[in-house]
C-alpha atoms as a PDB file:
ATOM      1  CA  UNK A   1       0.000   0.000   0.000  1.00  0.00           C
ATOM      2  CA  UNK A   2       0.941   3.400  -0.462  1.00  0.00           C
ATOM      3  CA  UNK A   3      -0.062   6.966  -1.552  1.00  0.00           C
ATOM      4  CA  UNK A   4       1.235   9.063  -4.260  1.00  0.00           C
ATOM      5  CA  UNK A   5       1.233  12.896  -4.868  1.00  0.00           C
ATOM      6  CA  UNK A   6       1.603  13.957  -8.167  1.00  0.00           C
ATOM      7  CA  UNK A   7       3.017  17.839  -8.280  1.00  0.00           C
ATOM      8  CA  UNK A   8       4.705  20.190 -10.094  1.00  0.00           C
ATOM      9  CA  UNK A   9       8.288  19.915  -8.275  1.00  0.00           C
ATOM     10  CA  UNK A  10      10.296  17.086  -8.365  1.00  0.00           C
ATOM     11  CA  UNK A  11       9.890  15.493  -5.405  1.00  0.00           C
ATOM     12  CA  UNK A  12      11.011  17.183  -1.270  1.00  0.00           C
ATOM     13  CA  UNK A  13      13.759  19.627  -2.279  1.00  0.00           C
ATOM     14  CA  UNK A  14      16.754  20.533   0.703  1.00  0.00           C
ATOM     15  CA  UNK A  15      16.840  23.995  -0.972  1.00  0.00           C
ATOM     16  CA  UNK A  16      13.758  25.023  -2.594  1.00  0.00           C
ATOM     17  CA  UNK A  17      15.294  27.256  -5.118  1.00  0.00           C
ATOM     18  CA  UNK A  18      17.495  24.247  -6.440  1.00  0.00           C
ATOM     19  CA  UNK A  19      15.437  21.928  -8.107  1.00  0.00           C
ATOM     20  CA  UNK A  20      18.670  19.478  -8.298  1.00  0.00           C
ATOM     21  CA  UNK A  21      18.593  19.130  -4.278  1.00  0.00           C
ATOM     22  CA  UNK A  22      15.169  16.653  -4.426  1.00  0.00           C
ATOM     23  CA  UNK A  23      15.869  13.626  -1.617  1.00  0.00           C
ATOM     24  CA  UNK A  24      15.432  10.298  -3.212  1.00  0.00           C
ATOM     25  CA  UNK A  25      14.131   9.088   0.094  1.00  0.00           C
ATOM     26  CA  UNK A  26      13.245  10.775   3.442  1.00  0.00           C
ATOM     27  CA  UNK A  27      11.671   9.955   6.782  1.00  0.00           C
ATOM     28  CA  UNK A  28       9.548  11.781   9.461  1.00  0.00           C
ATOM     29  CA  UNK A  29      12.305  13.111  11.260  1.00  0.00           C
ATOM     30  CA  UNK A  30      14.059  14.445   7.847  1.00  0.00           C
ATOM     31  CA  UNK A  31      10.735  16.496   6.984  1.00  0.00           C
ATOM     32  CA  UNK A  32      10.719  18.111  10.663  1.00  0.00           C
ATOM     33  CA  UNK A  33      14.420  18.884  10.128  1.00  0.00           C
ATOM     34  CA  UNK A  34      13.781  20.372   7.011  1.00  0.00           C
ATOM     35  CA  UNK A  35      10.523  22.161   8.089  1.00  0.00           C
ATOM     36  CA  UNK A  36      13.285  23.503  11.031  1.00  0.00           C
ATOM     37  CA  UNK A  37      15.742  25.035   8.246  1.00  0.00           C
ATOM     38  CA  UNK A  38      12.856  26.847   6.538  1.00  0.00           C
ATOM     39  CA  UNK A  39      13.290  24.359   3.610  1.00  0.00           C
ATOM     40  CA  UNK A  40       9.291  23.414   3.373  1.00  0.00           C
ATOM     41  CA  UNK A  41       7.970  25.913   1.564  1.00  0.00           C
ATOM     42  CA  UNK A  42       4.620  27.351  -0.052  1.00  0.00           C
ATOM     43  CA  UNK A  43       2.507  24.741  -1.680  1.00  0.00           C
ATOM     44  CA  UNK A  44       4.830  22.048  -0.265  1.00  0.00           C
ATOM     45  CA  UNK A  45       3.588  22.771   3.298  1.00  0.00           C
ATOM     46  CA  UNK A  46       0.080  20.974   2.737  1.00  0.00           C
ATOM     47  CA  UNK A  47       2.192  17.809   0.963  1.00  0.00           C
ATOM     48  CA  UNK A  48       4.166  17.552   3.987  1.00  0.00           C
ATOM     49  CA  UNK A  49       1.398  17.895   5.827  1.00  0.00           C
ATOM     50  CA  UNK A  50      -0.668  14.711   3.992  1.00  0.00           C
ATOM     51  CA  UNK A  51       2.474  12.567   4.041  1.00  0.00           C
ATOM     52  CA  UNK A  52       2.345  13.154   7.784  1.00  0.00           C
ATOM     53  CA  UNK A  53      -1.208  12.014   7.950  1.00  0.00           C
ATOM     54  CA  UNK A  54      -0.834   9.286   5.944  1.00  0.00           C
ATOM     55  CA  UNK A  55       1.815   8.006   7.522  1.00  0.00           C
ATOM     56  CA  UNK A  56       0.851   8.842  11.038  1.00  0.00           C
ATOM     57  CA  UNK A  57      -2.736   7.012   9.844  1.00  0.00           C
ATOM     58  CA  UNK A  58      -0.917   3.730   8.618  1.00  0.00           C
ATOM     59  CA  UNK A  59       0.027   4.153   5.129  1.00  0.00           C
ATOM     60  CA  UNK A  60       3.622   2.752   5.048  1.00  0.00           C
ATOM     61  CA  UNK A  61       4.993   4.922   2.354  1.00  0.00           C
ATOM     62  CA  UNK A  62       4.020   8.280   0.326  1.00  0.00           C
ATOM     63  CA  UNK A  63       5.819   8.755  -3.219  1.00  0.00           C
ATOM     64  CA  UNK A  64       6.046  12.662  -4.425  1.00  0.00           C
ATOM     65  CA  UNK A  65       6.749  12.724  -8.066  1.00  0.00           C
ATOM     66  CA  UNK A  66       6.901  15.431 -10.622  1.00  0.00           C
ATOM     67  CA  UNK A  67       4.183  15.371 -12.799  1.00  0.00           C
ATOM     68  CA  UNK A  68       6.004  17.571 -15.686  1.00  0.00           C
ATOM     69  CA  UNK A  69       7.570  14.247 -16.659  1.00  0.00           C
ATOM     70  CA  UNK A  70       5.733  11.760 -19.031  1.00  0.00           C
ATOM     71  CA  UNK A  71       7.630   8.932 -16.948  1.00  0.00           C
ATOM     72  CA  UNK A  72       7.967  10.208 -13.439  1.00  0.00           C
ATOM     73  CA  UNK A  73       4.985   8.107 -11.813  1.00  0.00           C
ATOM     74  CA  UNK A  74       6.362   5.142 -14.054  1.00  0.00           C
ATOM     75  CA  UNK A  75      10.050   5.810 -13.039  1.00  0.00           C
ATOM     76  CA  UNK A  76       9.150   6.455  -9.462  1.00  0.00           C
ATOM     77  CA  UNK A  77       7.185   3.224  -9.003  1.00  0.00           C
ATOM     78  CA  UNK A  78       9.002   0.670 -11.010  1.00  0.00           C
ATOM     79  CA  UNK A  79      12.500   1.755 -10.727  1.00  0.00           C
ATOM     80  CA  UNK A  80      15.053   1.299  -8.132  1.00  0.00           C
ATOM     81  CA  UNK A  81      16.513   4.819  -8.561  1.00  0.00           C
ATOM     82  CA  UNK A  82      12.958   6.183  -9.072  1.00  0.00           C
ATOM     83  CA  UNK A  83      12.270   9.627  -9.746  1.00  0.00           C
ATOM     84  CA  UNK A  84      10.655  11.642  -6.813  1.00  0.00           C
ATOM     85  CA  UNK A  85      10.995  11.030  -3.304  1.00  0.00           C
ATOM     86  CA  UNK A  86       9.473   8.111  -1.220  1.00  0.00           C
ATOM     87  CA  UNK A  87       8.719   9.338   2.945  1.00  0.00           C
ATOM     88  CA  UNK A  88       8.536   6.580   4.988  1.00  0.00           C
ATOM     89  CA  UNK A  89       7.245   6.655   8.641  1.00  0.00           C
ATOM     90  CA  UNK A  90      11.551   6.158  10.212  1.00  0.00           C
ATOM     91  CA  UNK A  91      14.574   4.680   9.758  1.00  0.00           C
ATOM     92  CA  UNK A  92      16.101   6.611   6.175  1.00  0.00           C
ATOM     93  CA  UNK A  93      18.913   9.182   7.826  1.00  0.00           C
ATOM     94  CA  UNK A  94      18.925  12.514   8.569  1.00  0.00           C
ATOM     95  CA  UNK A  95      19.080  15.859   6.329  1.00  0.00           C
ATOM     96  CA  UNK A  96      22.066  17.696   5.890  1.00  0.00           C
ATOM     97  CA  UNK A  97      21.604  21.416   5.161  1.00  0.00           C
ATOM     98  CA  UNK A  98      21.819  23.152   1.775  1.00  0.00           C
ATOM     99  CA  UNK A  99      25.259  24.367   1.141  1.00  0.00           C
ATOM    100  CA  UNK A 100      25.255  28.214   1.196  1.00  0.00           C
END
């Protein structure tokens, strides 16, 4: 099981004005560290929030994927290196900053 958000970024960015910093995979604890640094924007802030819920409510992981690509919900989905990020409930390291 598992939910996924199609949006118009490419997945949960460490700096949101680099669109080359999306995580490949992330955690709980790696969204609150983020949301800490100020790196949750704008429309990202309700995502977050859903993953949260859905995660919190039992779903056992949430894939964001762009949906400018033809192939991102394909890549992200049946791909090892997929193409958004996947948030799982623990257990996937922490979040370094954005370099300045």
């Amino acid at each position: 099981a598992k939910l996924i958000l199609v949006g118009q970024t490419p997945g949960i960015l460490t700096d949101p004005d680099d669109e080359e910093s999306a995580l490949p995979v992330a955690d709980l604890a790696a969204l609150q560290a983020l949301e800490a640094q100020g790196a949750i924007q704008g429309g990202m802030r309700p995502k977050v929030a859903a993953v949260r819920t859905a995660l919190d409510g039992g779903v056992p992981r949430v894939h964001l994927v762009d949906g400018r690509s033809a192939d991102g919900l394909l890549a992200e989905v049946f791909t090892h290196d997929g193409s958004g990020t996947l948030v799982v409930r623990e257990g996937k390291g922490e979040v370094t900053p954005p370099s300045a």
